[in-house]
Protein backbone atom coordinates (compact mmCIF):
# COMPACT_ATOMS: atom_id res chain seq x y z
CA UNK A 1 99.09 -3.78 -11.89
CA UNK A 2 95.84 -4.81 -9.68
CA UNK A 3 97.14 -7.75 -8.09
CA UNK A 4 93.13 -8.60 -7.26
CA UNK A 5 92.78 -9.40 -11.04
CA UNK A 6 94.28 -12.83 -10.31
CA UNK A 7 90.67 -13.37 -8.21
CA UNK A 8 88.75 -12.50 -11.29
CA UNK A 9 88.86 -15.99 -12.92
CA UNK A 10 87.89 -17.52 -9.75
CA UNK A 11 84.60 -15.46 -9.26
CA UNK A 12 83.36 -16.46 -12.74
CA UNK A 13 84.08 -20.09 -12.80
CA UNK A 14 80.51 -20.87 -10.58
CA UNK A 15 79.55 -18.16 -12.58
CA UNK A 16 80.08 -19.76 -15.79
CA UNK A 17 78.65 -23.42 -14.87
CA UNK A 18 75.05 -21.88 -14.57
CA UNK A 19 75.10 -19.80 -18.02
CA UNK A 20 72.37 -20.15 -20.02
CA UNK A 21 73.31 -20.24 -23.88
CA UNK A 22 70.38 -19.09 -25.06
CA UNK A 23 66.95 -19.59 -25.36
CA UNK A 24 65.77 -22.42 -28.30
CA UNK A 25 62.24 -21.33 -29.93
CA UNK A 26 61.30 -24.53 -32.15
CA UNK A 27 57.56 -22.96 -31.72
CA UNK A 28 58.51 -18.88 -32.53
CA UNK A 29 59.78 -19.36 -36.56
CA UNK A 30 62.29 -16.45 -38.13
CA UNK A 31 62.67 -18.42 -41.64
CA UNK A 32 60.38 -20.09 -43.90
CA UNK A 33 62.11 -23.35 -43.21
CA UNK A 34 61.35 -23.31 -39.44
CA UNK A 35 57.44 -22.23 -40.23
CA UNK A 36 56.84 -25.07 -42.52
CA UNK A 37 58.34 -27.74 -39.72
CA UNK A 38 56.40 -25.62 -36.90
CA UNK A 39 52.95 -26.17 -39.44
CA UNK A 40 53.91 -29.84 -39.43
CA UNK A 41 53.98 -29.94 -35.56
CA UNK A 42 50.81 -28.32 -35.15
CA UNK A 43 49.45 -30.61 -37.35
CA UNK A 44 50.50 -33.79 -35.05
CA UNK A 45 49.81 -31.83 -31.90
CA UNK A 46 46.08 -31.64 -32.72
CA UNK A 47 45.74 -35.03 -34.57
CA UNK A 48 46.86 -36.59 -31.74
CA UNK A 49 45.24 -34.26 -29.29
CA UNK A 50 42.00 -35.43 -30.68
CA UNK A 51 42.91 -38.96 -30.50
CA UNK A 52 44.18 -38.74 -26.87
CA UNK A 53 40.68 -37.21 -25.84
CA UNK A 54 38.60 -40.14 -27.87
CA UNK A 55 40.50 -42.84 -25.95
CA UNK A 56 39.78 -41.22 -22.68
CA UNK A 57 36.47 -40.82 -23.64
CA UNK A 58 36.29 -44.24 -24.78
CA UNK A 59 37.65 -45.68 -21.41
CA UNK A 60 35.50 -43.95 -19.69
CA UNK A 61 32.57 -45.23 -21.18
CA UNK A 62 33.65 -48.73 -20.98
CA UNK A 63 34.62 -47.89 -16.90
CA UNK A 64 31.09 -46.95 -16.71
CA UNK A 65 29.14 -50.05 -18.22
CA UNK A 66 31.38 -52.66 -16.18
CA UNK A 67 30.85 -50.83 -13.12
CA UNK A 68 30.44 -53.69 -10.49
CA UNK A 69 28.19 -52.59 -7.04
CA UNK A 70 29.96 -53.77 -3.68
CA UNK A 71 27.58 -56.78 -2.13
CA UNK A 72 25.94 -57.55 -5.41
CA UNK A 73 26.86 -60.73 -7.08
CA UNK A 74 29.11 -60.70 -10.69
CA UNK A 75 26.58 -60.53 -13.57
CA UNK A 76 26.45 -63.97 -15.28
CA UNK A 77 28.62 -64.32 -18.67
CA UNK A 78 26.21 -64.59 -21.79
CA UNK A 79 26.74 -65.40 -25.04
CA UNK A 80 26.49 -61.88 -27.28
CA UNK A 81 26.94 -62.29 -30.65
CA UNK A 82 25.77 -58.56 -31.68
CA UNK A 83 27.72 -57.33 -28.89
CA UNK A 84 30.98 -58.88 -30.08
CA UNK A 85 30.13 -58.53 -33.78
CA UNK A 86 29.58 -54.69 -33.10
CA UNK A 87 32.82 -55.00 -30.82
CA UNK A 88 34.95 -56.03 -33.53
CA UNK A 89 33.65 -53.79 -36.32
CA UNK A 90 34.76 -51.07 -33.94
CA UNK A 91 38.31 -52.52 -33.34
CA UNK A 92 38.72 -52.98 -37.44
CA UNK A 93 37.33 -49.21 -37.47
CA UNK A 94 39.67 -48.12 -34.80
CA UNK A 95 42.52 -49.76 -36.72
CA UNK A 96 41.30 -47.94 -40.15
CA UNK A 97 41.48 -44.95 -38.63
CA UNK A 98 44.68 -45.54 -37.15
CA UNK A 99 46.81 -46.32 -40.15
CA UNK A 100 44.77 -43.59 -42.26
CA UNK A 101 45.58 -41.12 -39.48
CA UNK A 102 49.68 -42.33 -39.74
CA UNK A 103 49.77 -42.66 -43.25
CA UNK A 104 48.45 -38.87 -43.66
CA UNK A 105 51.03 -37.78 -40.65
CA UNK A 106 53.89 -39.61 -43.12
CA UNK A 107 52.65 -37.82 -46.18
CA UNK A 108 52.37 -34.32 -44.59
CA UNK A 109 56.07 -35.26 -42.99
CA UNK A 110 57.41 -35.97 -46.73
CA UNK A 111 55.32 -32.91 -48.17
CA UNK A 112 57.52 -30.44 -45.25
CA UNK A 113 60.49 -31.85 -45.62
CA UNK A 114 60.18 -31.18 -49.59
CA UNK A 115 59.06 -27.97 -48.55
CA UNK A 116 61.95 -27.06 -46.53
CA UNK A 117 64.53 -28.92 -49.00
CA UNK A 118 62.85 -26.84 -51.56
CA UNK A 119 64.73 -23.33 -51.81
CA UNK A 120 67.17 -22.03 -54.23
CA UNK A 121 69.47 -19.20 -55.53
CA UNK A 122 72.10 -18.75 -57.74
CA UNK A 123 73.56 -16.38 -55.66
CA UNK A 124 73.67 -17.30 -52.46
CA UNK A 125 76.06 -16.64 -49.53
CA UNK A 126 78.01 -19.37 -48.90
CA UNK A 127 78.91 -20.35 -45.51
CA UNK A 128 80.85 -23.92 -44.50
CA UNK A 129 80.57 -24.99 -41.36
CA UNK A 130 82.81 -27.97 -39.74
CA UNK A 131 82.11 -29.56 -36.37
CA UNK A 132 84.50 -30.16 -33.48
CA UNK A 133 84.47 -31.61 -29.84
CA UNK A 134 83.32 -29.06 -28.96
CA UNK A 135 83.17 -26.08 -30.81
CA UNK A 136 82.09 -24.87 -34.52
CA UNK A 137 84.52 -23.79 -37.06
CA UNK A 138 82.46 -21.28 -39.70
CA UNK A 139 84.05 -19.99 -42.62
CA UNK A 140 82.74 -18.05 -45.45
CA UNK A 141 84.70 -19.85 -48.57
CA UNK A 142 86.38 -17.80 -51.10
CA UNK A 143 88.23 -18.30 -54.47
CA UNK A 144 90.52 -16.47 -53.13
CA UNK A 145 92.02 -17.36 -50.36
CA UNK A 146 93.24 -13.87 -48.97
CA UNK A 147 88.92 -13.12 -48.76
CA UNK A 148 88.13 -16.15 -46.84
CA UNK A 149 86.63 -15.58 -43.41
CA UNK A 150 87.00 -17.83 -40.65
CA UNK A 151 85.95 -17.32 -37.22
CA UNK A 152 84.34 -20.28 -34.73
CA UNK A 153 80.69 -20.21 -32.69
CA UNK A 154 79.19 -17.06 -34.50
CA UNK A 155 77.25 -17.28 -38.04
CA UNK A 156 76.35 -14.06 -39.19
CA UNK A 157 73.82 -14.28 -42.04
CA UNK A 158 72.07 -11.33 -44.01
CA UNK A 159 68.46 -11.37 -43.79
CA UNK A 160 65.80 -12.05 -47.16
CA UNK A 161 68.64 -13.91 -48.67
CA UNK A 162 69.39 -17.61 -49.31
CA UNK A 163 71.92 -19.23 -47.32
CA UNK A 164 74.00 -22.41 -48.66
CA UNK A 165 75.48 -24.23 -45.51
CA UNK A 166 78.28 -26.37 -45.91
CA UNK A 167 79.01 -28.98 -43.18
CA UNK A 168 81.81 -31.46 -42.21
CA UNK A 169 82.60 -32.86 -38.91
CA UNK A 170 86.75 -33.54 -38.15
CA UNK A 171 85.92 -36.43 -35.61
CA UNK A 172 82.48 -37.69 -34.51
CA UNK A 173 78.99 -37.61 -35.85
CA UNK A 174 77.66 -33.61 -34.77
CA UNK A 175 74.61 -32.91 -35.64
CA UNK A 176 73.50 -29.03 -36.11
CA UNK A 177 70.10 -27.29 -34.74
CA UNK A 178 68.83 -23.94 -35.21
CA UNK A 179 65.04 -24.02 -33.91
CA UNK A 180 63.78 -21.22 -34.77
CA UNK A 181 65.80 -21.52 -38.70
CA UNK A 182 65.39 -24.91 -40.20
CA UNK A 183 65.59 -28.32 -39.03
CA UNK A 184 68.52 -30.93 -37.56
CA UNK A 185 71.59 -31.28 -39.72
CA UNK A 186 73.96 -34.47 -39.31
CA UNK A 187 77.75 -33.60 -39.73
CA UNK A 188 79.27 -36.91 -40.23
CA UNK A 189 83.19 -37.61 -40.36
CA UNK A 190 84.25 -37.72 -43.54
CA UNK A 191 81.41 -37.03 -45.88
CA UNK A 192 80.16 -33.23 -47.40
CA UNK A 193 77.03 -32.32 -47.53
CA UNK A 194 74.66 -29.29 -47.92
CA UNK A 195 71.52 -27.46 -47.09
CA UNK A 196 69.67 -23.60 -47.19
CA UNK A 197 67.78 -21.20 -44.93
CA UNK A 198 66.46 -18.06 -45.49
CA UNK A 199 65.89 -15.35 -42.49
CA UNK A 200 63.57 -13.22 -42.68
CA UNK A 201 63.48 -11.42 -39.42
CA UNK A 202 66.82 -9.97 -37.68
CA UNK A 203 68.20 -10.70 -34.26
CA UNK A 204 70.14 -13.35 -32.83
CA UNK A 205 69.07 -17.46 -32.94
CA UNK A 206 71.17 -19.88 -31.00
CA UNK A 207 71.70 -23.23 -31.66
CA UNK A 208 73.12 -26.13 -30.26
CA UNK A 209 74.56 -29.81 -31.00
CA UNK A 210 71.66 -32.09 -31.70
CA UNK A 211 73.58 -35.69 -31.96
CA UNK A 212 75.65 -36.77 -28.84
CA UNK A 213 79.13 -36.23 -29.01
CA UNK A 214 80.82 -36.72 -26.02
CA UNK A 215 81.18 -34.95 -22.44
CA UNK A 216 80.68 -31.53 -23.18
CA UNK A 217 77.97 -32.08 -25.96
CA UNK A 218 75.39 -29.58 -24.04
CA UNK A 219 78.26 -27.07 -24.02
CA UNK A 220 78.44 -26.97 -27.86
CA UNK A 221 76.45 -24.21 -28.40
CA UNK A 222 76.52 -21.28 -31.39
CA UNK A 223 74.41 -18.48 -32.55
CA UNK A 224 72.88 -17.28 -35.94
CA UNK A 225 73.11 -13.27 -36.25
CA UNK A 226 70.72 -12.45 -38.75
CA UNK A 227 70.91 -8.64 -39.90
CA UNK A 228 70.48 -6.36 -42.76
CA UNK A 229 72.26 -6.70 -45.80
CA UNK A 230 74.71 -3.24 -45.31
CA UNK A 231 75.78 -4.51 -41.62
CA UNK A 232 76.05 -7.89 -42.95
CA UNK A 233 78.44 -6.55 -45.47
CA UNK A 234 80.50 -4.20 -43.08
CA UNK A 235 81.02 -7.06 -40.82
CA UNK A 236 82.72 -8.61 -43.69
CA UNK A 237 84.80 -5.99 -44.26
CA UNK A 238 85.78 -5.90 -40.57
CA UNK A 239 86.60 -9.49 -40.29
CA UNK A 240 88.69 -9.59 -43.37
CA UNK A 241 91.22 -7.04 -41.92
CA UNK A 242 94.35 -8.45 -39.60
CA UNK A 243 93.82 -8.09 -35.89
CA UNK A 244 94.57 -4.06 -35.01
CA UNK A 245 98.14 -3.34 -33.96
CA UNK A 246 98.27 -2.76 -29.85
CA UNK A 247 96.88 0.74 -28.50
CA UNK A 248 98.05 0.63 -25.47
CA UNK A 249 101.21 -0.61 -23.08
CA UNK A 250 99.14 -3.35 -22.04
CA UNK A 251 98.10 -4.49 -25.26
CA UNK A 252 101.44 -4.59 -26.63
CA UNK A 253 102.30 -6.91 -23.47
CA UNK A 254 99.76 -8.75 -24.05
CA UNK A 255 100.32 -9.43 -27.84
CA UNK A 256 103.89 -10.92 -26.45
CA UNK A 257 102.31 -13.06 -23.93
CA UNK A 258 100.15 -14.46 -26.19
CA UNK A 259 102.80 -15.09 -29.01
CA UNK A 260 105.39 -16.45 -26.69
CA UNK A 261 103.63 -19.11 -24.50
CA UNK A 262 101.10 -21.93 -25.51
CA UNK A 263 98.34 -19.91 -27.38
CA UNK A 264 100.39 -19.58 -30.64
CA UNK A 265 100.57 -23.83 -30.65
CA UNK A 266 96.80 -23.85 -31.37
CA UNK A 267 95.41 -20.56 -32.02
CA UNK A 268 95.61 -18.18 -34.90
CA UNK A 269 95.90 -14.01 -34.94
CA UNK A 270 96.00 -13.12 -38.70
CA UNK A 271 99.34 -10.10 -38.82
CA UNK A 272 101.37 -11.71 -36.31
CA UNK A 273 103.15 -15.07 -36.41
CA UNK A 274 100.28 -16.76 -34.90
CA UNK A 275 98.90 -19.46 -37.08
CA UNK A 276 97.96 -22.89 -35.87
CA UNK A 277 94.53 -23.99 -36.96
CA UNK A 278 93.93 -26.55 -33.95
CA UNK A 279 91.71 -24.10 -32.04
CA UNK A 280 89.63 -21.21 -33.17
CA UNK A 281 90.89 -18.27 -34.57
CA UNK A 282 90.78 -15.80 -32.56
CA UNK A 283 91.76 -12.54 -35.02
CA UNK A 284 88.28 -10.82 -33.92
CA UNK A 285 87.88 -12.67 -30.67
CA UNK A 286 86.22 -9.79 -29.02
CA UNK A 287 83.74 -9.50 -31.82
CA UNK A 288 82.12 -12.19 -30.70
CA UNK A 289 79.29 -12.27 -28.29
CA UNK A 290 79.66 -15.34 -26.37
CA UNK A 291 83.19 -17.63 -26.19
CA UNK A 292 84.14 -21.53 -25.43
CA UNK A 293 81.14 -22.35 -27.57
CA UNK A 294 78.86 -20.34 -26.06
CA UNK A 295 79.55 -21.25 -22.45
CA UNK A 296 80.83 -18.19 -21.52
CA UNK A 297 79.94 -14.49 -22.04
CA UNK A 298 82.88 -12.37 -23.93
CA UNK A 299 83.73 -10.30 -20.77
CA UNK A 300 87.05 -9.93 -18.61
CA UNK A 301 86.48 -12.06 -16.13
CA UNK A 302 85.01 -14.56 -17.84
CA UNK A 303 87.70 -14.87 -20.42
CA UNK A 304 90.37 -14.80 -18.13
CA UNK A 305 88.60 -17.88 -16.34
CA UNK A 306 88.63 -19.41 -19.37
CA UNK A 307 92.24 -18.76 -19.77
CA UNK A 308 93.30 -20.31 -16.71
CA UNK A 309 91.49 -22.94 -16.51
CA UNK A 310 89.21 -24.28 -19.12
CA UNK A 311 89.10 -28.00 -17.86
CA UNK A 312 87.12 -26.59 -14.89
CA UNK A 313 84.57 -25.04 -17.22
CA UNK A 314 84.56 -27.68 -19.95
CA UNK A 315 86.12 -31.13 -18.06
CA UNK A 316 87.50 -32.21 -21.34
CA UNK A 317 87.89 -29.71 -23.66
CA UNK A 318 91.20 -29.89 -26.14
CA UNK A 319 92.15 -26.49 -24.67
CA UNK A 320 94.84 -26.70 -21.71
CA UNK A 321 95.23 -24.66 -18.40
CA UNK A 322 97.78 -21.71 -19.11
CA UNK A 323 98.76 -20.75 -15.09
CA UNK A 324 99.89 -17.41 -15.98
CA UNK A 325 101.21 -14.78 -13.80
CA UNK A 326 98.60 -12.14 -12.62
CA UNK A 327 99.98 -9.29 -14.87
CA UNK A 328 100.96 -11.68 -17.92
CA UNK A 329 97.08 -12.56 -17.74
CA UNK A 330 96.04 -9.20 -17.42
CA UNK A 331 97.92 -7.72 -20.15
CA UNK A 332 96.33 -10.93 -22.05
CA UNK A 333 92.97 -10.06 -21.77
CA UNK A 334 93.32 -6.22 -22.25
CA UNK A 335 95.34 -7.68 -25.79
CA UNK A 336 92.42 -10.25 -26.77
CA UNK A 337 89.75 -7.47 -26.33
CA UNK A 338 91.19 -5.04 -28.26
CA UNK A 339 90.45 -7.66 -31.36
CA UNK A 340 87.32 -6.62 -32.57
């Protein structure tokens, strides 16, 4: 074994702190939901866009009619009745225009949100979605249970169809955002509830916790993959099989490591004894793109960081620091990407 792996983690810890999670495009739409909310911002931007140039050009007027010449004396105060009844018919005008202007901005608000509230199927693929600190559970319900996908982070969606998303939350208020797919979506302790998106556009849309939820909220990231129905359908397939038996020496050590020291208490590997439902499940762990919420890229290094010592990545997180030895970790990571 490479005894340098043990430096591996180390080199992608500063590494991981400045990870971007992905770019959030409120203003570039892939679903009809997100279009009709980036209509209703338009809307607003120029509304008040024209009312921020009227005041300036109003101020400036007034700036220039009260201008005051250095060494010439104040202008005496006279009584102007036309001037102040002109002055206030402009004020009650100004205030017309005002609550006209705010009641149309409600209206148009109510009109989108109806709008985006407004799709339905009666086939649509069903996806529920439960909020932790910090990371998102997504599982893809079935009746029966041996056809239920679970994985965490990563929603994979088919494109041109409806989506029904269930959401929950298992300890504080979370609140879900996908820019460039719909709007914000409270996930309150406690209490179901339900909303749909449609993609219409493939590729990859990450998202992020909305509503703060404690010291890693910015780290509680996730990502949409939106792709044709046939992929859509083989990933399925893929993640309803067990995790693969080892290929390799190193796998095989790894499978032991993992079912013999502190990942079995939390984690679950469908075909082996692992089964614990406290942390993600990690069957098709190196399926995913990202990891730890989207923190982290899905790459050696970065998972074995991860491994080692995720309170210096996430101060906070629920997972623990596992101080393996350099070839137990190895062996680890060679084991958890080989679960795809």
């Amino acid at each position: 074994m490479n005894s340098g792996f043990t430096f591996v983690p180390l080199r992608f810890l500063a590494q991981a702190m400045t990870l971007d999670p992905g770019h959030h495009h409120v203003l570039h739409p892939a679903a009809p939901q997100a279009g009709h909310i980036e209509w209703l911002y338009w809307i607003t931007f120029w509304i008040l866009f024209a009312v921020f140039v009227l005041m300036i050009v109003a101020f400036a007027s007034a700036a220039a009619k009260s201008g005051v010449i250095a060494d010439h004396p104040l202008p005496i105060l006279e009584k102007d009745e036309e001037g102040d009844r002109r002055a206030s018919w402009g004020v009650a005008s100004a205030v017309g225009i005002t609550v006209i202007t705010l009641f149309l901005i409600l209206v148009l608000s109510v009109v989108t949100g109806k709008r985006v509230e407004g799709l339905t199927s009666k086939n649509p693929v069903t996806i529920q979605i439960t909020g932790h600190q910090w990371w998102w559970e997504i599982s893809y319900p079935n009746s029966q249970a041996d056809q239920t996908i679970t994985t965490a982070n990563e929603i994979h969606v088919p494109i041109n169809t409806p989506v029904v998303v269930l959401t929950n939350s298992m300890d504080v208020i979370h609140s879900f955002w996908a820019p460039s797919i719909t709007g914000k979506r409270d996930l309150l302790p406690g209490y179901s509830s339900a909303f749909w998106f449609e993609i219409d556009k493939a590729g990859i849309y990450h998202g992020q916790c909305a509503e703060f939820c404690g010291l890693q909220h910015a780290h509680m990231g996730f990502s949409i993959v939106a792709e044709p129905v046939d992929q859509f359908q083989a990933w399925q397939q893929q993640q309803l099989k067990p995790a693969r038996e080892p290929s390799s020496t190193d796998a095989a050590r790894g499978r032991e490591v993992f079912l013999t020291h502190a990942c079995l208490m939390c984690h679950t590997i469908r075909g082996t004894d692992a089964g614990s439902r406290f942390g993600p499940d990690l069957t098709h762990v190196a399926s995913r793109n990202m990891i730890a919420a989207e923190t982290l890229p899905n790459t050696a290094g970065a998972l074995a960081g991860w491994i080692v010592d995720p309170q210096r990545i996430k101060p906070g997180t629920e997972m623990s620091p596992n101080p393996l030895a350099a070839d137990d970790l190895q062996a680890l990571v060679v084991y958890l990407q080989s679960l795809h």
